[in-house]
Each structure stands twice: as structure tokens, then as C-alpha cells.
PDB file of N, CA and C in Angstrom:
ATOM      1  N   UNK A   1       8.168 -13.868   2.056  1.00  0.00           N
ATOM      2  CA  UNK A   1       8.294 -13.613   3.484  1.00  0.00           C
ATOM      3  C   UNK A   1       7.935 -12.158   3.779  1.00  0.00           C
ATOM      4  N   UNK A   2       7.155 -11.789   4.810  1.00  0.00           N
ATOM      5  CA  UNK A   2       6.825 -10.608   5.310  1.00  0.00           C
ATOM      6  C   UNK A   2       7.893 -10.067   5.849  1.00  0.00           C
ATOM      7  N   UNK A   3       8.165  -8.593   5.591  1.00  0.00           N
ATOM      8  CA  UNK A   3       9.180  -7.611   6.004  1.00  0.00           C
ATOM      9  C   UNK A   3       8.367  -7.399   7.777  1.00  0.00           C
ATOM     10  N   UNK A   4       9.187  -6.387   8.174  1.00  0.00           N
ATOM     11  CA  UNK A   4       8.705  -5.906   9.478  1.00  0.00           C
ATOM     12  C   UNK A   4       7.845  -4.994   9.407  1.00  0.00           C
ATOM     13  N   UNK A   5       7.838  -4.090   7.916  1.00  0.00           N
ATOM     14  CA  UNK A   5       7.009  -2.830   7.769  1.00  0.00           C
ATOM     15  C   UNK A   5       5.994  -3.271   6.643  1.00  0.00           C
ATOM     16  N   UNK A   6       5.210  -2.515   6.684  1.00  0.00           N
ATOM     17  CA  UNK A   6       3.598  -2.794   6.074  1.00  0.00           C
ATOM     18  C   UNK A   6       3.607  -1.273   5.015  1.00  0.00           C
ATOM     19  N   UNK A   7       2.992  -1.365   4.180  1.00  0.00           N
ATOM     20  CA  UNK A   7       2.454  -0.186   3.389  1.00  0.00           C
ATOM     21  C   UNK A   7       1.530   0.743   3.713  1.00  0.00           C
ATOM     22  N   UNK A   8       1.490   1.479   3.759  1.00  0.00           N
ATOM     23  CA  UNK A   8       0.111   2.719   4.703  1.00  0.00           C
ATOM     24  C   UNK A   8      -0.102   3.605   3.881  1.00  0.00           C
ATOM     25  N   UNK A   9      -1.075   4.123   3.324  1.00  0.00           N
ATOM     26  CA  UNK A   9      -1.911   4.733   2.361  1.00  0.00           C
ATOM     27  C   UNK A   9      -2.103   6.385   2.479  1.00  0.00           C
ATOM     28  N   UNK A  10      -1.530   7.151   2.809  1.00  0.00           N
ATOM     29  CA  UNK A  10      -2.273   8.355   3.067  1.00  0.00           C
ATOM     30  C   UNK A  10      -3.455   9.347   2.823  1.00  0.00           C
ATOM     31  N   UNK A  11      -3.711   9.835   3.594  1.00  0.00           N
ATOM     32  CA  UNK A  11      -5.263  10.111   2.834  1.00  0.00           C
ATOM     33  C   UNK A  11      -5.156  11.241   2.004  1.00  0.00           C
ATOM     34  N   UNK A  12      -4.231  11.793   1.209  1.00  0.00           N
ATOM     35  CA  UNK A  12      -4.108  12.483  -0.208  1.00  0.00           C
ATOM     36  C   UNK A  12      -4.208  11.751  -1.491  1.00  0.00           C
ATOM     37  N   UNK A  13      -4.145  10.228  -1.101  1.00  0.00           N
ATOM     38  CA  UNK A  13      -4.481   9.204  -2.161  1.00  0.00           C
ATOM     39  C   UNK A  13      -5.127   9.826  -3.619  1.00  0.00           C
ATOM     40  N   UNK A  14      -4.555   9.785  -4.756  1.00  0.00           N
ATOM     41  CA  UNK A  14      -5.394  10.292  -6.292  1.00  0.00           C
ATOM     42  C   UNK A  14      -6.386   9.246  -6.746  1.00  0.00           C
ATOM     43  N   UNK A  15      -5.986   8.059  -6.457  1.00  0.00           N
ATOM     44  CA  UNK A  15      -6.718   6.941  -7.060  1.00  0.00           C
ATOM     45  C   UNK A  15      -6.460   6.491  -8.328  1.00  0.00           C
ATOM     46  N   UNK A  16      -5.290   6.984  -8.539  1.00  0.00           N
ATOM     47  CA  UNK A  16      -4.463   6.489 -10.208  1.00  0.00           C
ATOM     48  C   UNK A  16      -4.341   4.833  -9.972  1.00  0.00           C
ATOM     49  N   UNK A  17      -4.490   4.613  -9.374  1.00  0.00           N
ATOM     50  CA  UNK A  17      -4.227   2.598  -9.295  1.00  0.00           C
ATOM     51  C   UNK A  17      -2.650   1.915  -9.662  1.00  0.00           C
ATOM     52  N   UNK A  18      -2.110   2.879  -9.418  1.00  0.00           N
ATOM     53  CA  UNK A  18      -0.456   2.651  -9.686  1.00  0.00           C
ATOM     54  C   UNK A  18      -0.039   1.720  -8.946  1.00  0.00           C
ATOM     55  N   UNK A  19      -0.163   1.876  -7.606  1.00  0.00           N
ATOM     56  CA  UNK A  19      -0.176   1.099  -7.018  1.00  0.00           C
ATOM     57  C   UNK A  19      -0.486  -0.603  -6.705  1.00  0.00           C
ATOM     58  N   UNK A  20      -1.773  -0.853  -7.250  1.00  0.00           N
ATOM     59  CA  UNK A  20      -2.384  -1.985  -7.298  1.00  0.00           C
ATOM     60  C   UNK A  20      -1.700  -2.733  -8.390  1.00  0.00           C
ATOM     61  N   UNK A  21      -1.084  -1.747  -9.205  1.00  0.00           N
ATOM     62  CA  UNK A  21      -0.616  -2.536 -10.663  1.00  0.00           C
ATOM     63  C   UNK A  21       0.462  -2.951 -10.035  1.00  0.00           C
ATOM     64  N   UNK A  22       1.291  -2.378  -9.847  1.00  0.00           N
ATOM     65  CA  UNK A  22       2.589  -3.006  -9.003  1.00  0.00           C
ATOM     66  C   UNK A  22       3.078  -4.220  -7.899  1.00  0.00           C
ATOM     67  N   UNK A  23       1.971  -4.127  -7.306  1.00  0.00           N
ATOM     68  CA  UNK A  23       2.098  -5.090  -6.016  1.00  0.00           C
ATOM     69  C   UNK A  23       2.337  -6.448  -6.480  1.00  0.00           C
ATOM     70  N   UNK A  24       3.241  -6.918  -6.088  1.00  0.00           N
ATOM     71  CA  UNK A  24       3.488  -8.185  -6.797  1.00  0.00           C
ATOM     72  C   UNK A  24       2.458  -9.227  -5.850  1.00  0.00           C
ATOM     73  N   UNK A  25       1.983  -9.257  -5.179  1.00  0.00           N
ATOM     74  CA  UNK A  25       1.215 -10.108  -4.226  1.00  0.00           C
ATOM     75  C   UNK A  25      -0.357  -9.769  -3.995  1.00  0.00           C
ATOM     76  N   UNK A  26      -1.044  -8.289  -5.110  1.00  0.00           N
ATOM     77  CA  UNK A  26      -2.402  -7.914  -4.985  1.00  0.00           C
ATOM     78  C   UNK A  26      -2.677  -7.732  -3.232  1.00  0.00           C
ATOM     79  N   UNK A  27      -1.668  -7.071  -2.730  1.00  0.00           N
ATOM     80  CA  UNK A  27      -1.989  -6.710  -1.486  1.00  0.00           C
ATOM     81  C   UNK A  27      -2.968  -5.437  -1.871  1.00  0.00           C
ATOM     82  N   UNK A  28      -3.128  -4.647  -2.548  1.00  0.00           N
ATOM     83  CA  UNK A  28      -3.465  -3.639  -2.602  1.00  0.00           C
ATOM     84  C   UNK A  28      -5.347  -3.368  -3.761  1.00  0.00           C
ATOM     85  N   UNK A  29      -6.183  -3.035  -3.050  1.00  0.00           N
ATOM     86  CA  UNK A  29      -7.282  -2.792  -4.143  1.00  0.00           C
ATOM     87  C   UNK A  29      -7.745  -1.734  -4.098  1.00  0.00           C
ATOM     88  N   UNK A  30      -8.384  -0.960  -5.091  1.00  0.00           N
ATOM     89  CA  UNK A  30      -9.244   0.323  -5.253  1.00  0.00           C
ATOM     90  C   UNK A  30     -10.427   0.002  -4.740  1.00  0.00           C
ATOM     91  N   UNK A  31     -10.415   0.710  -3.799  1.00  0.00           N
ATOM     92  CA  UNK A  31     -12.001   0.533  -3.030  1.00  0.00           C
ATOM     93  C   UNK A  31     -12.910   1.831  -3.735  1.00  0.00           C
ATOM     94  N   UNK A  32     -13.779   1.249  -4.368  1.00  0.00           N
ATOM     95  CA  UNK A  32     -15.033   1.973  -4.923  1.00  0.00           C
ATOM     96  C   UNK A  32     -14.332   2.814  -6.032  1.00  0.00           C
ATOM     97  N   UNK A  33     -13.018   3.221  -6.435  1.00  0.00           N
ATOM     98  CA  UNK A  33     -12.242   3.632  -7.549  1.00  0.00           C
ATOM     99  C   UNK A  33     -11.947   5.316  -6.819  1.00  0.00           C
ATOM    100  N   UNK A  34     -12.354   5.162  -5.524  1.00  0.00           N
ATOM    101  CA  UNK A  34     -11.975   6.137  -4.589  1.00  0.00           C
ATOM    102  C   UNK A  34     -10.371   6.483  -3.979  1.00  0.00           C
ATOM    103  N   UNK A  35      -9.641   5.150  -3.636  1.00  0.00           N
ATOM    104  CA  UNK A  35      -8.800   5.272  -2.800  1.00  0.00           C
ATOM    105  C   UNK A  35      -8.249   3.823  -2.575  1.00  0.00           C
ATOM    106  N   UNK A  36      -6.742   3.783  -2.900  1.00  0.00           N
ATOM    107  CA  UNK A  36      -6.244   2.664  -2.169  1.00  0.00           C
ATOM    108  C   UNK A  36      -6.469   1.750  -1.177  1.00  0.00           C
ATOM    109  N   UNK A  37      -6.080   0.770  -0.760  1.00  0.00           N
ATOM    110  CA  UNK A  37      -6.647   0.056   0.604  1.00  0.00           C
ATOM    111  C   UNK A  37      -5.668  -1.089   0.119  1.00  0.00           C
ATOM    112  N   UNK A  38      -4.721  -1.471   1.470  1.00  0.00           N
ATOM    113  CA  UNK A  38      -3.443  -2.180   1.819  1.00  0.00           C
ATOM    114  C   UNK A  38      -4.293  -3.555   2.521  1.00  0.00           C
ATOM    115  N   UNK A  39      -4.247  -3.889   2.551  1.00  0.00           N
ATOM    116  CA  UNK A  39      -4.312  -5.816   3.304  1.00  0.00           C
ATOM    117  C   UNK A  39      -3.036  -6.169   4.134  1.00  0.00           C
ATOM    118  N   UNK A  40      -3.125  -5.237   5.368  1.00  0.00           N
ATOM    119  CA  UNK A  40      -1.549  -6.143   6.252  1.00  0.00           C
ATOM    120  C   UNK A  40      -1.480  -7.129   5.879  1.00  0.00           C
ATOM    121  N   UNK A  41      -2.365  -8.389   5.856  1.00  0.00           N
ATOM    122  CA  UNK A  41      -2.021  -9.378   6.487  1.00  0.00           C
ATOM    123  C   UNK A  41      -1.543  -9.965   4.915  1.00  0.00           C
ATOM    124  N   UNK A  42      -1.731  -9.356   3.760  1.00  0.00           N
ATOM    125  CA  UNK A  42      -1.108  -9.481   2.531  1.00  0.00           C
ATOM    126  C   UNK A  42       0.445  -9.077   1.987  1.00  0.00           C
ATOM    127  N   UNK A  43       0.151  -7.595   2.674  1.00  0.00           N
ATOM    128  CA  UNK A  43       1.481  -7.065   2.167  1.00  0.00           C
ATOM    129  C   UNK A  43       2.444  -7.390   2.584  1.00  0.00           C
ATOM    130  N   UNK A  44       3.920  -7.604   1.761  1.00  0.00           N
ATOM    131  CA  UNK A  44       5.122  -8.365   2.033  1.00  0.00           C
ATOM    132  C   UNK A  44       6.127  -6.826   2.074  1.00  0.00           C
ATOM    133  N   UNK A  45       5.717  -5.513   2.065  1.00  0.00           N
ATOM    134  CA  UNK A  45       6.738  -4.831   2.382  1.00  0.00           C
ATOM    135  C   UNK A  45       7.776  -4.522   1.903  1.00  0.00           C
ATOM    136  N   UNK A  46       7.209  -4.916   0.452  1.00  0.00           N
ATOM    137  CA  UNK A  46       8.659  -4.786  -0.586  1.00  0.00           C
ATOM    138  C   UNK A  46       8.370  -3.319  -1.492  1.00  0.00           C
ATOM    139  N   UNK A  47       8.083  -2.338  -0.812  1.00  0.00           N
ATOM    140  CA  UNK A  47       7.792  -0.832  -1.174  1.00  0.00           C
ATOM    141  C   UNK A  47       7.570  -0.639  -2.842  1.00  0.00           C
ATOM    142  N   UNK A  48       7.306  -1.748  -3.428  1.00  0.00           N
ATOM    143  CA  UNK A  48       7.452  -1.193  -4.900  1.00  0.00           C
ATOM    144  C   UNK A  48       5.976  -0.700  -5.228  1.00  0.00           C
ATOM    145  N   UNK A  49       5.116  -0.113  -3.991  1.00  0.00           N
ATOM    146  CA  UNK A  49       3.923   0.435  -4.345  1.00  0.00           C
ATOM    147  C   UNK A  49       4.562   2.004  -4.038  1.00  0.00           C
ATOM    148  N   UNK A  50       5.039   2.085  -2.793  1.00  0.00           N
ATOM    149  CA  UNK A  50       5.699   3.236  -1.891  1.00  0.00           C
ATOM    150  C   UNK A  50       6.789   4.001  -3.487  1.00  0.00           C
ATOM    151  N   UNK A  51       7.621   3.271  -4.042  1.00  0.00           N
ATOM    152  CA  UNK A  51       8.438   3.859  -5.508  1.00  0.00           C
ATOM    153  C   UNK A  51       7.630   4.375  -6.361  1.00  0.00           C
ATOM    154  N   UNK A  52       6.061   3.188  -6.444  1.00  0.00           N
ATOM    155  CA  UNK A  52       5.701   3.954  -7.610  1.00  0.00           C
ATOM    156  C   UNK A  52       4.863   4.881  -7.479  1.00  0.00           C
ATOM    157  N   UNK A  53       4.232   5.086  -5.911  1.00  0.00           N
ATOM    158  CA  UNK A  53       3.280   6.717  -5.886  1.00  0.00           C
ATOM    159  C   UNK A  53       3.746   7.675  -6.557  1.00  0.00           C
ATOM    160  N   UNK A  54       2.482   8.413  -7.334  1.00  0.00           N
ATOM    161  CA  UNK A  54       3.167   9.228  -8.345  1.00  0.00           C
ATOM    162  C   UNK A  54       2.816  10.606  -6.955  1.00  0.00           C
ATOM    163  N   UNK A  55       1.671  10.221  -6.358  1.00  0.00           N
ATOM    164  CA  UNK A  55       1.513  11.781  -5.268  1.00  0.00           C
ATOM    165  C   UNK A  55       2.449  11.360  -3.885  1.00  0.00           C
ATOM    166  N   UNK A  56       3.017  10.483  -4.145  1.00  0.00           N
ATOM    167  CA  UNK A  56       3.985   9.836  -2.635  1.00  0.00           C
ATOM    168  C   UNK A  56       3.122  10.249  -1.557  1.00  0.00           C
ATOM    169  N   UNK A  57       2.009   9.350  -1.850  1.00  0.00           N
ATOM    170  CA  UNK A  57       1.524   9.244  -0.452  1.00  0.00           C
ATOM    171  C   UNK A  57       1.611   7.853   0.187  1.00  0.00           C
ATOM    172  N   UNK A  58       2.490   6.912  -0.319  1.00  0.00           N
ATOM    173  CA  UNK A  58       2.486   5.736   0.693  1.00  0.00           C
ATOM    174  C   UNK A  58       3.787   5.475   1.253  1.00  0.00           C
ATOM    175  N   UNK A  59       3.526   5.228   2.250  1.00  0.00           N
ATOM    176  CA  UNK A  59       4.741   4.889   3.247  1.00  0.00           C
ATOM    177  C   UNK A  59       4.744   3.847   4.028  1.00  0.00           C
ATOM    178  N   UNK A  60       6.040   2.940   4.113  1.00  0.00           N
ATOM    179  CA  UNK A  60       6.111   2.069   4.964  1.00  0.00           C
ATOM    180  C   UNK A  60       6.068   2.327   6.272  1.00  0.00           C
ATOM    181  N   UNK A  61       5.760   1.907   7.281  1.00  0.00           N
ATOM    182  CA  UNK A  61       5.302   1.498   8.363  1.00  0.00           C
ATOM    183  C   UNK A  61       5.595   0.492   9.352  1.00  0.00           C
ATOM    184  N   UNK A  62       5.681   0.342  10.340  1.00  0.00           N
ATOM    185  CA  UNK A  62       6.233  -1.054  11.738  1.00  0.00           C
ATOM    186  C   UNK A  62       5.093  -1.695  11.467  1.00  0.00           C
ATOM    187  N   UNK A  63       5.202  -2.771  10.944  1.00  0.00           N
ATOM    188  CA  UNK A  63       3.994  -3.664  11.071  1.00  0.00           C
ATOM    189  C   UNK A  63       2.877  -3.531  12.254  1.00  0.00           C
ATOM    190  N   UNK A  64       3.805  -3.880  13.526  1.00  0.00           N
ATOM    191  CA  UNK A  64       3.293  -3.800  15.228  1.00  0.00           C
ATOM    192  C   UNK A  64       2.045  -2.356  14.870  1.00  0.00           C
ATOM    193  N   UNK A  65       2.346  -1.135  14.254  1.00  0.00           N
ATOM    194  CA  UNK A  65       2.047   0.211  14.470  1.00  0.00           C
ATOM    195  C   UNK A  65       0.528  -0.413  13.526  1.00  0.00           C
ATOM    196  N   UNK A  66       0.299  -0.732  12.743  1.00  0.00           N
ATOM    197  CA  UNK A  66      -0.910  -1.420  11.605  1.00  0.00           C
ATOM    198  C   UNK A  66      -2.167  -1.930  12.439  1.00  0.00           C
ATOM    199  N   UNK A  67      -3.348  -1.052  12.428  1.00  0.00           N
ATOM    200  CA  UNK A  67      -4.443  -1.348  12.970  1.00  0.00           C
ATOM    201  C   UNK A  67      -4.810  -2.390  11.878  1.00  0.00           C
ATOM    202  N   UNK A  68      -5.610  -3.437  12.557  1.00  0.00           N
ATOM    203  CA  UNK A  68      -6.666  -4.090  11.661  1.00  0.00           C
ATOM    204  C   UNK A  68      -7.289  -3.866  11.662  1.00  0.00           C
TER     205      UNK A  68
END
């Protein structure tokens, strides 16, 4: 079940892929091995990408607030 808040990426992103490893649902892919990239309509909001930033750049978010 989807939470109310979404995952949001900041743009200090390292590109360690910590993230992607974690996501229990592959909401999350390395685009070009550049930078994170979240899938609202994937992510379930269970922050265990947001725990494991090692540069804490991701943060949850109001779903509503999530451009597509």
C-alpha cells in the first residue's frame, strides 16, 4: 500500500546506487549511472532508501507535492 509521502531525490545525489539496492519495490533506477530517479507512481514510501543515503540527500515528500 502507498504511504501519503513519496521519495524525492536531491540534486547532490553521488550515484552510489544505495538506494536502488534497497527499495524493496525497484521504485528507484540509476539513470545513465548519473543520478537516482524515483517512480511516484512506484514508490510505497517506506523511506528505507531515505535511511540508507549515505550523502542524505533523499527525502520524503506529500505525495499531492510530486510532479510527474
Amino acid at each position: 500500500m502507498k504511504s501519503k509521502r513519496v521519495a524525492h531525490v536531491g540534486a547532490n545525489c553521488v550515484s552510489c546506487g544505495a538506494c536502488s539496492l534497497v527499495c524493496p519495490v525497484k521504485a528507484i533506477t540509476m539513470e545513465s549511472g548519473m543520478y537516482a530517479l524515483v517512480n511516484p507512481d512506484i514508490c510505497i514510501g517506506c523511506t528505507k532508501c531515505e535511511r540508507t543515503c549515505p550523502a542524505a540527500v533523499i527525502n520524503m515528500q506529500a505525495r499531492e507535492n510530486v510532479s510527474k
